[in-house]
Each structure stands twice: as C-alpha cells, then as structure tokens.
N, C-alpha and C. Protein backbone atom coordinates (compact mmCIF):
# COMPACT_ATOMS: atom_id res chain seq x y z
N UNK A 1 0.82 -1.20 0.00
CA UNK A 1 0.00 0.00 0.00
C UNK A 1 0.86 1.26 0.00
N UNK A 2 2.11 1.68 0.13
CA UNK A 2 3.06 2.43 0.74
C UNK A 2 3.18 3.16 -0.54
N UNK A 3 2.87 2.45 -1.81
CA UNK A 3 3.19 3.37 -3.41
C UNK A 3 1.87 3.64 -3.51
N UNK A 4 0.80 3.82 -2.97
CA UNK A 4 -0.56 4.16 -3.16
C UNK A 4 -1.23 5.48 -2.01
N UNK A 5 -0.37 6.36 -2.34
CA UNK A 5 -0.15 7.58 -1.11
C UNK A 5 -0.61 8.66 -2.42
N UNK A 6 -1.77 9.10 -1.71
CA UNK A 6 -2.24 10.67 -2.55
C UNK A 6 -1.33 11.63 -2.08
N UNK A 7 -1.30 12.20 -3.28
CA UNK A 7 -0.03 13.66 -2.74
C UNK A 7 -0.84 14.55 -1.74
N UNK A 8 -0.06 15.23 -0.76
CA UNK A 8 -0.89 16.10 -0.02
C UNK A 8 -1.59 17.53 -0.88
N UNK A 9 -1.09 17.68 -1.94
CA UNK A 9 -1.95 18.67 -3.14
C UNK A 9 -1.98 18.59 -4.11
N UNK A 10 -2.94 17.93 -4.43
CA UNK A 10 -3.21 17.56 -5.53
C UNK A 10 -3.87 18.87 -6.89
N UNK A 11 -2.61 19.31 -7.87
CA UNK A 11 -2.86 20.74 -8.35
C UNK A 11 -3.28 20.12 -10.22
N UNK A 12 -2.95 18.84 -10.08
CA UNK A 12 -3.04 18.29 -11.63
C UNK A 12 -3.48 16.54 -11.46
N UNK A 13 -3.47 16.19 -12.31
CA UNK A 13 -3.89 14.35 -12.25
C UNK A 13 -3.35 14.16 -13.87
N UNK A 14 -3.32 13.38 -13.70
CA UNK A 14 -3.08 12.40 -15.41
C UNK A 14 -4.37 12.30 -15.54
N UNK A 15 -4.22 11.58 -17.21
CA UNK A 15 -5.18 11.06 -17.58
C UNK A 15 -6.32 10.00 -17.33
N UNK A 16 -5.75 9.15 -15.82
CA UNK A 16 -6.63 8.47 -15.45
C UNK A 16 -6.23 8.16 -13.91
N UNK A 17 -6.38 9.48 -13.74
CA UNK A 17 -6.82 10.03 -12.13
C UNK A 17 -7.88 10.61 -11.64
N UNK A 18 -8.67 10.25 -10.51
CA UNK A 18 -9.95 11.01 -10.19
C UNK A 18 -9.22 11.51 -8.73
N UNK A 19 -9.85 12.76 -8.87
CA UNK A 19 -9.93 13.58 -8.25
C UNK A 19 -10.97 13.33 -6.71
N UNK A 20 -10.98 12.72 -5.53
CA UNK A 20 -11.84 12.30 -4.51
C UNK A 20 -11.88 13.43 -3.35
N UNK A 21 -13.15 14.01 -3.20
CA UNK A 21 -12.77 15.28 -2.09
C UNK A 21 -14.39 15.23 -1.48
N UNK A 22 -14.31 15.71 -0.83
CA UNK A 22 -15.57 16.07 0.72
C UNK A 22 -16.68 17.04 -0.39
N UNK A 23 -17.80 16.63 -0.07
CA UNK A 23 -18.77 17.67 -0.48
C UNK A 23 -19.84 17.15 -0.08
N UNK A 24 -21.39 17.99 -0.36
CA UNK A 24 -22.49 18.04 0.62
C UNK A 24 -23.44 17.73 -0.62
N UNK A 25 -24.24 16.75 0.05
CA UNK A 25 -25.65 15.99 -0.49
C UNK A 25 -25.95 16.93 -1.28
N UNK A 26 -26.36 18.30 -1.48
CA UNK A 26 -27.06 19.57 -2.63
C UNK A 26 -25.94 19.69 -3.88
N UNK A 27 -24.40 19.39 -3.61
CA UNK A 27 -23.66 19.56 -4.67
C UNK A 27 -23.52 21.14 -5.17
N UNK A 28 -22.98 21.60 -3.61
CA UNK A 28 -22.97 23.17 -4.09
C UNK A 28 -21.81 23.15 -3.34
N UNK A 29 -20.94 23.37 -4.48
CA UNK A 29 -19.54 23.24 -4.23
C UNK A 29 -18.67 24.22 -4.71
N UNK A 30 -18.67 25.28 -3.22
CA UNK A 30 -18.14 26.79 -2.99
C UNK A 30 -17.09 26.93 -2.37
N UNK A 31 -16.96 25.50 -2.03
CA UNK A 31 -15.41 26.31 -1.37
C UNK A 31 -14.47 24.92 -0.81
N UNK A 32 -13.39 25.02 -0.56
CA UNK A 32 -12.38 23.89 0.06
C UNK A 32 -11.97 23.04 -1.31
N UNK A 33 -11.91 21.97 -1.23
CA UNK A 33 -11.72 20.69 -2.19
C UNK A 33 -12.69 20.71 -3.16
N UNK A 34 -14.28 20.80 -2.48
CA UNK A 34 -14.97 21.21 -3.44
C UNK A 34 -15.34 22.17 -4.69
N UNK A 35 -14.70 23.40 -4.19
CA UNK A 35 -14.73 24.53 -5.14
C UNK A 35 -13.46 24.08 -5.65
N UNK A 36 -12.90 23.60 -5.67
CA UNK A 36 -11.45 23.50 -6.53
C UNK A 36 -11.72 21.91 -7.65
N UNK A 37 -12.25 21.00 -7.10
CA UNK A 37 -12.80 19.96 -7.99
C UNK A 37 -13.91 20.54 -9.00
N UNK A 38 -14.86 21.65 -8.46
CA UNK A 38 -15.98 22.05 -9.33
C UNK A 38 -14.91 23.09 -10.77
N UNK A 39 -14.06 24.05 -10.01
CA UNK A 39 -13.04 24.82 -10.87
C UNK A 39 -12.36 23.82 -12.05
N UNK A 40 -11.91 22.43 -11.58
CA UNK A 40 -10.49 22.43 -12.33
C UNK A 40 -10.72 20.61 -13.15
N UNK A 41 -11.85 20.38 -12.13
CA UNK A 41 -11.60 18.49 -12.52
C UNK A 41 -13.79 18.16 -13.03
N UNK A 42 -14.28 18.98 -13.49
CA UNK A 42 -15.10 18.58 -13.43
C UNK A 42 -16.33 18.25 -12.73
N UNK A 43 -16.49 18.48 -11.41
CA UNK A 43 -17.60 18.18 -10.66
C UNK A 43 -18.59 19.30 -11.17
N UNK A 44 -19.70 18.46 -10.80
CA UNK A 44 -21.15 19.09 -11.38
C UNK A 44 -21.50 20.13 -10.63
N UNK A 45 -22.24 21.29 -10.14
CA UNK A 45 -22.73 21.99 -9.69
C UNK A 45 -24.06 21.25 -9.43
N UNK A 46 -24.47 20.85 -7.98
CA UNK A 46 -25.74 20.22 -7.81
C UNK A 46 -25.91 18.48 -7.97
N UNK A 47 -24.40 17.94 -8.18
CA UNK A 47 -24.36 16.57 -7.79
C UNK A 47 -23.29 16.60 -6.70
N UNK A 48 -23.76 16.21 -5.70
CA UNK A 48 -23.19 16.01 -4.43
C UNK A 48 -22.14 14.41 -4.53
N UNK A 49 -22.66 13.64 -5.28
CA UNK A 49 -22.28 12.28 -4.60
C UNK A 49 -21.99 11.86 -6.23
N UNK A 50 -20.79 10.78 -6.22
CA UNK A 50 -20.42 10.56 -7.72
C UNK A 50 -19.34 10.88 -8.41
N UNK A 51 -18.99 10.27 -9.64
CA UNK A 51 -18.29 10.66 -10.68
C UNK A 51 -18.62 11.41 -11.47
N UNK A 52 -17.87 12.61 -11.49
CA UNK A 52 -18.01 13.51 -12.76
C UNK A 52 -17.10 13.97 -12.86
N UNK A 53 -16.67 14.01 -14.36
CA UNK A 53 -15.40 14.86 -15.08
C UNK A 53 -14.05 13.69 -14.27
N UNK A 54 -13.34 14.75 -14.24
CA UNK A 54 -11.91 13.93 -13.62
C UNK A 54 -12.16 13.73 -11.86
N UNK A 55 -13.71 14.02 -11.05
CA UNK A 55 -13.64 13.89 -10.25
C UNK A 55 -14.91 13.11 -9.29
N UNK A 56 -14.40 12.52 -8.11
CA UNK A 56 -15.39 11.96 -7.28
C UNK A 56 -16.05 12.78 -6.10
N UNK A 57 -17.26 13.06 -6.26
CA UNK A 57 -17.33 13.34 -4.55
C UNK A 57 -18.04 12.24 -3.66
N UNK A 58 -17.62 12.92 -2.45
CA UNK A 58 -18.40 12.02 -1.26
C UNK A 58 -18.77 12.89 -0.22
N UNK A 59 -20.23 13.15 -0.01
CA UNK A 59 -20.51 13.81 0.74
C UNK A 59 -20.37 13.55 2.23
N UNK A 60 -19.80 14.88 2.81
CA UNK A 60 -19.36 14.78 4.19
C UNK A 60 -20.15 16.08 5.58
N UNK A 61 -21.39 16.49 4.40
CA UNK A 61 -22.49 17.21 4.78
C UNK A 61 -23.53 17.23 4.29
N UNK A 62 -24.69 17.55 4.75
CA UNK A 62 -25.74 17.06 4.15
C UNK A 62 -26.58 18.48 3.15
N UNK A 63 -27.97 18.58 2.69
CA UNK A 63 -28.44 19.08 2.01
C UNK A 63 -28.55 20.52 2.49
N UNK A 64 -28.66 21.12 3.75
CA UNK A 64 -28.30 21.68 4.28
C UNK A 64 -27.09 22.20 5.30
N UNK A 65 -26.09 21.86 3.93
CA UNK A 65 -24.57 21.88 4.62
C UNK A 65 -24.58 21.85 6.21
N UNK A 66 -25.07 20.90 6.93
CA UNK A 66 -24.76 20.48 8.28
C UNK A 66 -23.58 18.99 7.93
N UNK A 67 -22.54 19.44 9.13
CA UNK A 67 -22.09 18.12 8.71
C UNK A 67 -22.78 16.83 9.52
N UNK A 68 -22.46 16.07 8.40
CA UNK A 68 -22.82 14.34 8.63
C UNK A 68 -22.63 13.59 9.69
N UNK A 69 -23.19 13.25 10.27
CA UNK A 69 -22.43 11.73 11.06
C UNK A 69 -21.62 10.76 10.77
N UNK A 70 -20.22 10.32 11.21
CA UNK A 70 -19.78 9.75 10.35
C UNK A 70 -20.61 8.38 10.18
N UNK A 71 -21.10 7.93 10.75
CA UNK A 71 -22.00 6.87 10.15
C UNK A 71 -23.17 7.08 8.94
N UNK A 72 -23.29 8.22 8.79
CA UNK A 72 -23.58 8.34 7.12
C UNK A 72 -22.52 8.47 5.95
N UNK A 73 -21.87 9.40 6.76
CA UNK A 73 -20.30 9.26 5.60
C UNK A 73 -19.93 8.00 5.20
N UNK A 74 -19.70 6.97 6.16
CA UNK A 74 -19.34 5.74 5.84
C UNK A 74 -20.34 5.14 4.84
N UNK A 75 -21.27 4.98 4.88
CA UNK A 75 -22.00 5.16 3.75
C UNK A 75 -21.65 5.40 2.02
N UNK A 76 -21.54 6.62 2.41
CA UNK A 76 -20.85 7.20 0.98
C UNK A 76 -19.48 6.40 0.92
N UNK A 77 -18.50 6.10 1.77
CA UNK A 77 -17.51 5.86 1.06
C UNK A 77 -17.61 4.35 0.97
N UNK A 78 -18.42 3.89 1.68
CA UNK A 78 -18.39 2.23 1.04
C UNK A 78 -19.19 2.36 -0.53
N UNK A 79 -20.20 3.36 -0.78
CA UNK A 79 -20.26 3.13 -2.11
C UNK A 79 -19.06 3.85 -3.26
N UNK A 80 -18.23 4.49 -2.38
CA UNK A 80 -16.99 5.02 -3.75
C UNK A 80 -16.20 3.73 -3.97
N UNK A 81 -15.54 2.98 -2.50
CA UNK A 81 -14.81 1.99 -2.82
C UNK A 81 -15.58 0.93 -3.64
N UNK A 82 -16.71 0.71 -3.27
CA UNK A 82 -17.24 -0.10 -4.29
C UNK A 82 -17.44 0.50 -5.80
N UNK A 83 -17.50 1.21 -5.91
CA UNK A 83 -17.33 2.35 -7.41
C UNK A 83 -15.99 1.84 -7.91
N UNK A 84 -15.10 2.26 -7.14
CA UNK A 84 -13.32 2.25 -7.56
C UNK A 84 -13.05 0.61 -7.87
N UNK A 85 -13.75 0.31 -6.85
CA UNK A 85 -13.22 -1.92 -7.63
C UNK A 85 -13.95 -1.81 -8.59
N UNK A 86 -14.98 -1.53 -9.28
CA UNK A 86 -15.53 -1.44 -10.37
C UNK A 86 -14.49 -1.01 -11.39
N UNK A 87 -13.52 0.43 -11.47
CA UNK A 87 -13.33 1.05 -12.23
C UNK A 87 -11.81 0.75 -12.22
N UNK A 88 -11.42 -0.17 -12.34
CA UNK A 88 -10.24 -0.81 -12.29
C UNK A 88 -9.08 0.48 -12.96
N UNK A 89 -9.60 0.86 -14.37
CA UNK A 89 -8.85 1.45 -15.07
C UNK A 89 -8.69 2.70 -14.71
N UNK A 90 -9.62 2.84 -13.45
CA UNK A 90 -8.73 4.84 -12.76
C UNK A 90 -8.47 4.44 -11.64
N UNK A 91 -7.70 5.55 -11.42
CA UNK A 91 -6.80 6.07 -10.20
C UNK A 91 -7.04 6.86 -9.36
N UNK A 92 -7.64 6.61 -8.12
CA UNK A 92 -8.83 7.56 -7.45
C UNK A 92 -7.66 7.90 -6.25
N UNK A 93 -7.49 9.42 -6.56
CA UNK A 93 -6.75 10.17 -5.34
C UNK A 93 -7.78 11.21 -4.22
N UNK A 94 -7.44 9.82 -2.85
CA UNK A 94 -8.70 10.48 -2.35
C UNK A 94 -7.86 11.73 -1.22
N UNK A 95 -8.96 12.90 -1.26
CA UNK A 95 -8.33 13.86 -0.24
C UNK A 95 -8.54 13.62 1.21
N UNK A 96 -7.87 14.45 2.18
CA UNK A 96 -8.41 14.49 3.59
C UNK A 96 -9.91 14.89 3.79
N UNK A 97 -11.05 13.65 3.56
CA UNK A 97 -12.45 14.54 3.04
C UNK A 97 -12.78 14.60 4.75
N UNK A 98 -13.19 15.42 4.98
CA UNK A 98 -14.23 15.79 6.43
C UNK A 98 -13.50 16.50 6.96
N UNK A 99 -12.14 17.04 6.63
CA UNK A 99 -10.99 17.03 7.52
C UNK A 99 -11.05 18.95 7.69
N UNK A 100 -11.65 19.37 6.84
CA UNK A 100 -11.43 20.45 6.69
C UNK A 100 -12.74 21.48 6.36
N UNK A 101 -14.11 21.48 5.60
CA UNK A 101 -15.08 22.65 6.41
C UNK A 101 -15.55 21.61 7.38
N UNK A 102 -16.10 20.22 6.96
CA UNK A 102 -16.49 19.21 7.89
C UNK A 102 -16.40 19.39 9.53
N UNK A 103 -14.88 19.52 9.34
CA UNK A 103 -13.91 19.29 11.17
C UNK A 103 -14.52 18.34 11.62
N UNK A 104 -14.13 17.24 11.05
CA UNK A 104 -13.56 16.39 11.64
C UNK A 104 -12.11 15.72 11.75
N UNK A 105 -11.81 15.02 12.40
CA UNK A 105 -10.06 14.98 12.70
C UNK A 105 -10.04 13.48 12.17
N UNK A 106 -8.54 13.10 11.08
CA UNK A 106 -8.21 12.30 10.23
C UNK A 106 -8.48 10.83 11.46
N UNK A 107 -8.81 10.92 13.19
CA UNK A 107 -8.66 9.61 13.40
C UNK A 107 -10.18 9.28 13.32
N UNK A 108 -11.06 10.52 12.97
CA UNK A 108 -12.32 10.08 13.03
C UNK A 108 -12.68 9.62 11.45
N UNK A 109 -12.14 9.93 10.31
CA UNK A 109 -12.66 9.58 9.16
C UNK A 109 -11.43 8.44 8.04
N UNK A 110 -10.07 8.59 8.50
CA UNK A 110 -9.33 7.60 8.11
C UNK A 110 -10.31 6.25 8.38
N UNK A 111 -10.76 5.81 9.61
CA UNK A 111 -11.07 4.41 9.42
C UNK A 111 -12.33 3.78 8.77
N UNK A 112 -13.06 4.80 7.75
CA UNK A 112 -13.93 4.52 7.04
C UNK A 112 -13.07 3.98 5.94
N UNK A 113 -11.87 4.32 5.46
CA UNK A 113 -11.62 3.82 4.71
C UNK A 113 -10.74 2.81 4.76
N UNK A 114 -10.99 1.76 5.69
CA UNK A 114 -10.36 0.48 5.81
C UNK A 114 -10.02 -0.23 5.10
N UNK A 115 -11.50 -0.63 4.51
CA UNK A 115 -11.84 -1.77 3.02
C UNK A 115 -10.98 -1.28 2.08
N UNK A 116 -10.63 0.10 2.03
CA UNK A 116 -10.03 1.02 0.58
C UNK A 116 -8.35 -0.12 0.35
N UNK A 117 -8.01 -0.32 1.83
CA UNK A 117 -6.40 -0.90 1.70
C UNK A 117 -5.89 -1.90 0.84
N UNK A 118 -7.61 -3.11 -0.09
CA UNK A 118 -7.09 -3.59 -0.52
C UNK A 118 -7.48 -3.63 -1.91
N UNK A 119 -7.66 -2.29 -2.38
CA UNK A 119 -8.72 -1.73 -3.38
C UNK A 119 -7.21 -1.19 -4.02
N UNK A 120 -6.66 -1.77 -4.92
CA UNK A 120 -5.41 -1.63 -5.85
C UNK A 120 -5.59 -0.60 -6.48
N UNK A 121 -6.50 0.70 -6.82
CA UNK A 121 -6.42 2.02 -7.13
C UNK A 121 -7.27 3.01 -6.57
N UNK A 122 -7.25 3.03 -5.64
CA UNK A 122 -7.30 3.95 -4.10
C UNK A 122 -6.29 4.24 -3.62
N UNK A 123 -6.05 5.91 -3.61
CA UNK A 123 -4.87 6.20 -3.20
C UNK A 123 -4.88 7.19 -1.89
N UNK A 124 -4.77 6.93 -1.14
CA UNK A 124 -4.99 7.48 0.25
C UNK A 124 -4.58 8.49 1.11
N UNK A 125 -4.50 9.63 1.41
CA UNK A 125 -3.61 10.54 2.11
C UNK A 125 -2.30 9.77 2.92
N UNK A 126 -1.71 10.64 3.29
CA UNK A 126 -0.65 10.04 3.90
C UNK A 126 -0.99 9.38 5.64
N UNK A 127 -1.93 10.78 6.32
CA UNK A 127 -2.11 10.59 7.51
C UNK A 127 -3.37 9.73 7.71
N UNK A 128 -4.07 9.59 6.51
CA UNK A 128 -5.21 8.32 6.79
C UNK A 128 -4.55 6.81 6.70
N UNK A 129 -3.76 6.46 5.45
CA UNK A 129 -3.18 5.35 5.62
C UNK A 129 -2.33 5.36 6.99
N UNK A 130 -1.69 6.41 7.67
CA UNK A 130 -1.02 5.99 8.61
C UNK A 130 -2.19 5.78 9.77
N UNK A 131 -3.18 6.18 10.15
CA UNK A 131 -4.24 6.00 11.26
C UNK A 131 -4.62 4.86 10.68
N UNK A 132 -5.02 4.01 9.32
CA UNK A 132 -5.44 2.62 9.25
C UNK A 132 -4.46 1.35 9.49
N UNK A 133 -3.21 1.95 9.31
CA UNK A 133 -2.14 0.78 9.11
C UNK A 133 -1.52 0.97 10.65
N UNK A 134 -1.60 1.97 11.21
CA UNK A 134 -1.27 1.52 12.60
C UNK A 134 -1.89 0.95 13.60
N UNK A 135 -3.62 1.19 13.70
CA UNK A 135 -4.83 0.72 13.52
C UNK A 135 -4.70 -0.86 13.79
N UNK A 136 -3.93 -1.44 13.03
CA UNK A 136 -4.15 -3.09 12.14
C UNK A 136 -3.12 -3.39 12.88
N UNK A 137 -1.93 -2.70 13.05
CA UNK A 137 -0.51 -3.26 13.10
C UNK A 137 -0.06 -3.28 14.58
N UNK A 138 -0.74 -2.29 14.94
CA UNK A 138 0.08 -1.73 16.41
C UNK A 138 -0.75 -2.26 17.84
C-alpha cells in the first residue's frame, strides 16, 4: 500500500486520475476541495455524490450543509470503494475529506476507509493510511 499515497496537493492528475474530495448531499460546491474539484476536474454543480469529469465526490455534509455523522459518511464511502473496484482502469486520489469545512479529525474519518487498503487504485492521504495501518498493526 506504501506506493498508493495521494499527494498532499493535488494541483493536476493524469489522464486516469480522479480527483476524490468532501462535499455536501445539494452539490454546491463553494469552497475547500470542493470549489477546486468544481473549478479544475469537473464536478457538477448540484451533484453532491459521484463521478463527474476527472472527479469523485463524497458527501461529508448534508443538504443543508450540516455536517454528517460519520456513520452516514461511511455510507458514501463504502459506495466510492465499491465504485473504484468497479473502475479498475482509474486512479482515485482520495483527499483528507471531512478534515477540513467538515472538522472532523483524520482519526475520526481515516477508518472509514479500511476496506479502501485492498482496493489496488485507491490512493490514500498520507495521515489516513497511517491512522489505518497503525490501527491493524500496532
């Protein structure tokens, strides 16, 4: 898993990289990861959840930008990882999602993405793979 580390800024992708960042059930995406996925990679204005363009979201607030529980988040990201084993042929660089308008802290949302560790193009922040793999190991 150690070559499967999302860069901490992600300013470009190749050709078969998605773009994975925090956004809210309405898909009004003004600001953080979101306004920069809606700017540069494609996300829809008004799809919250999904693939579009060079990018994924996963909502980490709801329709009324309140944030989520992570037991709904988890939600969303068991259906991206299940998206990403589907999509063998991209490269899903996921961001610190919740981490930032969300606030929540990487030990509360790294371990949603557990299942992701053995999902061969899921690429993970640095400080989430380290909260899952120490998690397992330690």
């Amino acid at each position: 898993m150690n070559e499967r580390i999302a860069p901490d800024h992600i300013l470009t992708l190749n050709d078969d990289e998605i773009f994975v960042f925090g956004s809210n059930e309405a898909g009004i995406h003004g600001a953080g990861a979101a306004k920069f996925a809606y700017n540069f990679f494609g996300a829809q204005w008004g799809k919250g959840v999904g693939h579009f363009g060079k990018s994924y979201a996963i909502p980490t607030k709801d329709k009324e930008i309140i944030t989520l529980p992570v037991k709904f988040i988890q939600i969303y990201v068991d259906g991206f990882i299940e998206y990403a084993n589907l999509h063998k042929d991209l490269k899903f660089m996921v961001t610190e999602i919740g981490c930032g308008l969300a606030h929540y802290e990487p030990s509360n949302i790294a371990p949603l993405f557990n299942k992701a560790i053995d999902v061969e193009n899921i690429y993970l922040p640095k400080r989430f793979l380290k909260i899952i793999t120490d998690g397992k190991e330690n």
